[in-house]
Protein backbone atom coordinates (compact mmCIF):
# COMPACT_ATOMS: atom_id res chain seq x y z
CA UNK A 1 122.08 90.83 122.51
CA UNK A 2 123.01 92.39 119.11
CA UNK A 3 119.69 93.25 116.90
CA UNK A 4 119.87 95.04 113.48
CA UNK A 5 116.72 96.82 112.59
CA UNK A 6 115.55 97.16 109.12
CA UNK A 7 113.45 100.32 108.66
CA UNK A 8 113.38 103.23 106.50
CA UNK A 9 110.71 105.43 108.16
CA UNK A 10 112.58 107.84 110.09
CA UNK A 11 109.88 108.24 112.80
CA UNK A 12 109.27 104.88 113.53
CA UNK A 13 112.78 103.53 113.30
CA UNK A 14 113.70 106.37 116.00
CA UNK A 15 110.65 105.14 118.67
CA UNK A 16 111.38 101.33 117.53
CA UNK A 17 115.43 102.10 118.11
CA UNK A 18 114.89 103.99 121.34
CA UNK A 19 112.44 100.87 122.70
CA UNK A 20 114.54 98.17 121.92
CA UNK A 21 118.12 99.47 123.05
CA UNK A 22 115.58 99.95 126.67
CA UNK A 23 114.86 96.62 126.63
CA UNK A 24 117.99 95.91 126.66
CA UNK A 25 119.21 94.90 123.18
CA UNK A 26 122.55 96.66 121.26
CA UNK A 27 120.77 98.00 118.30
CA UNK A 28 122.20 98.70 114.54
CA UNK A 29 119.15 100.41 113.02
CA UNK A 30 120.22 100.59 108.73
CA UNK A 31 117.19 102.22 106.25
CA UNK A 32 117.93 100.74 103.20
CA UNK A 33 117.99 97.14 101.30
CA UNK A 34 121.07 97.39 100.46
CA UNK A 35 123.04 98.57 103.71
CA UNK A 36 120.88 95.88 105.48
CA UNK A 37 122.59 92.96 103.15
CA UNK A 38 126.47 94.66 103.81
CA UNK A 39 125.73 94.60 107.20
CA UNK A 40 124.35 91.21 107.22
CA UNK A 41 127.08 89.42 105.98
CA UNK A 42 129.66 91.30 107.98
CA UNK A 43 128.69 91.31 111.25
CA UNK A 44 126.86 89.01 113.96
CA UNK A 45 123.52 89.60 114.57
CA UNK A 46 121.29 87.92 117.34
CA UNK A 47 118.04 88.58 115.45
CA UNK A 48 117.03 91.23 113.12
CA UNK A 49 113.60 93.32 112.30
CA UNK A 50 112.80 93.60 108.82
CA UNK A 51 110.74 95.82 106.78
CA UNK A 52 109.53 94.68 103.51
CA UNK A 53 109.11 98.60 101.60
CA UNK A 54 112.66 99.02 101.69
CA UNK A 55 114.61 101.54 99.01
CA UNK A 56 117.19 99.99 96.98
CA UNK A 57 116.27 96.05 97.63
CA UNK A 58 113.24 95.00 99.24
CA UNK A 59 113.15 93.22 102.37
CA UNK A 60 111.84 89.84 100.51
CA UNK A 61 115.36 90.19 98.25
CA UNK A 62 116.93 90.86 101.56
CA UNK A 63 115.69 87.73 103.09
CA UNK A 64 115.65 85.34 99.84
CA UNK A 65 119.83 86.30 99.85
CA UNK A 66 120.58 85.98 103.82
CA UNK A 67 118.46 82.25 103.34
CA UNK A 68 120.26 81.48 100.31
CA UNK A 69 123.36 82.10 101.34
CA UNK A 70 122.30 79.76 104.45
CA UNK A 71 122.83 82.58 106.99
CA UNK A 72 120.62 81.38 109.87
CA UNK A 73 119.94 84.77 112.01
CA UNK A 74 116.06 84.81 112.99
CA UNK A 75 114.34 87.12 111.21
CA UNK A 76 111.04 89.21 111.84
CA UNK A 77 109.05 90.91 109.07
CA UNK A 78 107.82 94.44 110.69
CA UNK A 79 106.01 95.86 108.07
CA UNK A 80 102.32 97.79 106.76
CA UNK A 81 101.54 94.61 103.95
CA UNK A 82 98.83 92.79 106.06
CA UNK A 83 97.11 90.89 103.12
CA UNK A 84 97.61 86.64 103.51
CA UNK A 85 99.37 86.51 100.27
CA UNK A 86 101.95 89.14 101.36
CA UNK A 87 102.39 86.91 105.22
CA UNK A 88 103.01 83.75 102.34
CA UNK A 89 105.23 85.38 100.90
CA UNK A 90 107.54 86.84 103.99
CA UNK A 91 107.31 83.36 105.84
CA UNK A 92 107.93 81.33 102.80
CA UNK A 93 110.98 83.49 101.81
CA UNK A 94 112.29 82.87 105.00
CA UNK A 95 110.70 84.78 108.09
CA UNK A 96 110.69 83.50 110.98
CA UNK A 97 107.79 85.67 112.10
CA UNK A 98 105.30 88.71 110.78
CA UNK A 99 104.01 91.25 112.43
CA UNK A 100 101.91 93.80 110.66
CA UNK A 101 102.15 97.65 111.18
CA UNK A 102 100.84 99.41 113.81
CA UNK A 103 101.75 96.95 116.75
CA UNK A 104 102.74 97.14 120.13
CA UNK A 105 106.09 97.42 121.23
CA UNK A 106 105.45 94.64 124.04
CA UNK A 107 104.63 92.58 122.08
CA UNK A 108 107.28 92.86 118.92
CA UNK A 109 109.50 92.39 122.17
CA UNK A 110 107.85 89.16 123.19
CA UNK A 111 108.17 87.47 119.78
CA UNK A 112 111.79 88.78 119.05
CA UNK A 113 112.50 86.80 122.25
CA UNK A 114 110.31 83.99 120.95
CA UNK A 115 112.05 83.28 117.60
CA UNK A 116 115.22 84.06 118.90
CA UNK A 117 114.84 80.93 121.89
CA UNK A 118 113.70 79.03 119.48
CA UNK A 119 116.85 79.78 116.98
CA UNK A 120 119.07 78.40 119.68
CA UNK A 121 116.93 75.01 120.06
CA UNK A 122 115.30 75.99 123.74
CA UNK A 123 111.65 75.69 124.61
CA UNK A 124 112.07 77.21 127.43
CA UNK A 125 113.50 80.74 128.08
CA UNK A 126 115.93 79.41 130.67
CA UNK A 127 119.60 78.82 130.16
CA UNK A 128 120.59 76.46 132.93
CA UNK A 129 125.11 75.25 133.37
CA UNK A 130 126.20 73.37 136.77
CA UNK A 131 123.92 74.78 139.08
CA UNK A 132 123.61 78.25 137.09
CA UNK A 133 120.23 79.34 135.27
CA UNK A 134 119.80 82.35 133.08
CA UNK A 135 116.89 83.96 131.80
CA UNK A 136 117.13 86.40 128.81
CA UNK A 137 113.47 87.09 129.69
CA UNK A 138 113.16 88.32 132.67
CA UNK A 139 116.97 89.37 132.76
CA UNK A 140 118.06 87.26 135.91
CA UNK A 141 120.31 84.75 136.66
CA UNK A 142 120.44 82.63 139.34
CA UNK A 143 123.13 80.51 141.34
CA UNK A 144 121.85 77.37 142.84
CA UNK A 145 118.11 79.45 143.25
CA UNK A 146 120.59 82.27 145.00
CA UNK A 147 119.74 85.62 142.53
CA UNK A 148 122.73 87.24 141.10
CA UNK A 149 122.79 90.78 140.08
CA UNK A 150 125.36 91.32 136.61
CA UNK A 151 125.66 94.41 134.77
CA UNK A 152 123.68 94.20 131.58
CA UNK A 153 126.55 93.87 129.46
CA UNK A 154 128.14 91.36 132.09
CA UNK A 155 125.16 89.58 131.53
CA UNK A 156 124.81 89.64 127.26
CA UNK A 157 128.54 87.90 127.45
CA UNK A 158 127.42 85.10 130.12
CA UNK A 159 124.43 85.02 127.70
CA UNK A 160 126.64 84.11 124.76
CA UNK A 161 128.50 81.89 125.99
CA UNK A 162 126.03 79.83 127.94
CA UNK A 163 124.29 80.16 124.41
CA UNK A 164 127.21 78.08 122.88
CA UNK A 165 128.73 75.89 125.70
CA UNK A 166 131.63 73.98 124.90
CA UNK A 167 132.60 76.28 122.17
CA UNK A 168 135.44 79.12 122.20
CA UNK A 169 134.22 83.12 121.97
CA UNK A 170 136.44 84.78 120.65
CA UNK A 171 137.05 88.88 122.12
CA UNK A 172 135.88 90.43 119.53
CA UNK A 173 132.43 87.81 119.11
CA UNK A 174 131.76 89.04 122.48
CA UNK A 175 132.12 92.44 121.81
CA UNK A 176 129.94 92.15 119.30
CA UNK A 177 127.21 90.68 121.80
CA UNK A 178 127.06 93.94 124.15
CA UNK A 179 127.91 96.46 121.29
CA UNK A 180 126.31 98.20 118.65
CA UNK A 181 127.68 100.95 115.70
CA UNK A 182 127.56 103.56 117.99
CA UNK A 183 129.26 102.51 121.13
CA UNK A 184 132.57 103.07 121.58
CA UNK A 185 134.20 100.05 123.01
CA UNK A 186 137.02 100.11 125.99
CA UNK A 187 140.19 97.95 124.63
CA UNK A 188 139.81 95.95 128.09
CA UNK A 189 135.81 95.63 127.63
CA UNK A 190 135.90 91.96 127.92
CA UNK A 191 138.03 90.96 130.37
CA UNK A 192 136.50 93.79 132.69
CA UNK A 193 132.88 91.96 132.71
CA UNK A 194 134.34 88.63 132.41
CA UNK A 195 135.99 89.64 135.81
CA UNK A 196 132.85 90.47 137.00
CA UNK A 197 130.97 87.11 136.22
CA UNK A 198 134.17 85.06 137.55
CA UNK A 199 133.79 87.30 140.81
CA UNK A 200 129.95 86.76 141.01
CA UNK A 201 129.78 83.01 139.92
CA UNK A 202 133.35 81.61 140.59
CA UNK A 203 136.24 81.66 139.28
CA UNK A 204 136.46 78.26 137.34
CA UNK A 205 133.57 79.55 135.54
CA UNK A 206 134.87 80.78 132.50
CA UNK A 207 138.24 79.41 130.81
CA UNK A 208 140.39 82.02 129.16
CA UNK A 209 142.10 80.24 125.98
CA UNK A 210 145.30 82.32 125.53
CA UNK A 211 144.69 83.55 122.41
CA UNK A 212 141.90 82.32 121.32
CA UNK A 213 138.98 82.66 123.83
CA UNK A 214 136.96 82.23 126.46
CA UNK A 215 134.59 79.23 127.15
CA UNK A 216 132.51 78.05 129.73
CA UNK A 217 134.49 76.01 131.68
């Protein structure tokens, strides 16, 4: 799962990047207002952590422009502004959540999850496809209540596309699932893990459109 965070405190932003890529998410980590927007609006993010002090636009210009340009990534406000006003503010600009400075990392995690369910329409954690449930928050997936072990990024592109069934991924949208900035990315990523889930699950699993795609199938 693909997560930019927002956060120009070079301290922080190092513990907060280290934490999150452990807990399994591909993390783009930007400092500044304006890199945040550019990145935005040119790649796909799952969810994204915001700070609101940022240098060269603040996180509430940040988030007025991603909701007013209808971009609907969830969004968390991370930040040291803990007074109700400033919580108005975040939420009605467009946060999805708040969370005020110092917190605990368990918890950030928890809600990031939260919002990001939520984003997708589920009340529950659990993905579920003929026979086929997986859960993004306890990292499993199970075959007809049989547990089946995929490779983390094996399992971010069954996520996806059990996340949008019936619609066509594209290569390089699940690339963009298991990958952040700094990876480098094998040309035959994708079809190596997609292997791997066809092996593990079946074979009719996943339909390749020549092309175009894969979809669940």
């Amino acid at each position: 799962m693909r997560l930019l965070l927002v956060e120009d405190n070079d301290a922080l932003g190092k513990g907060l990047y280290a934490g999150l890529t452990d807990a399994g998410y591909a993390v783009d980590w930007v400092k500044d207002g304006e890199t945040a927007t550019s990145a935005i609006f040119s790649e796909e993010y799952d969810v994204i952590t915001l700070d609101l002090g940022l240098p060269k636009k603040s996180g509430i210009e940040v988030l007025n422009e991603i909701r007013g340009r209808e971009k609907n990534v969830p969004v968390l406000v991370l930040t040291a502004r803990d007074t109700v006003n400033d919580k108005i503010l975040g939420l009605d600009s467009g946060a999805d959540d708040y969370m005020v400075k110092p917190f605990d990392l368990h918890e950030l995690i928890a809600r990031l999850k939260a919002i990001t369910r939520r984003s997708k329409g589920r009340a529950s954690s659990e993905i579920s496809y003929k026979g086929i449930v997986l859960d993004p928050g306890s990292h499993s997936v199970t075959k007809e209540g049989k547990r089946i072990n995929l490779s983390p990024r094996a399992f971010d592109i069954l996520q996806t596309l059990m996340e949008n069934k019936g619609r066509v991924m594209s290569r390089s949208r699940l690339e963009e699932s298991m990958y952040s900035w700094k990876d480098e990315i094998d040309s035959n990523a994708v079809e190596v893990y997609i292997y791997q889930i066809r092996k593990k699950l079946g074979s009719e699993i996943i339909k390749t459109i020549r092309g175009v795609g894969y979809i669940l199938d």
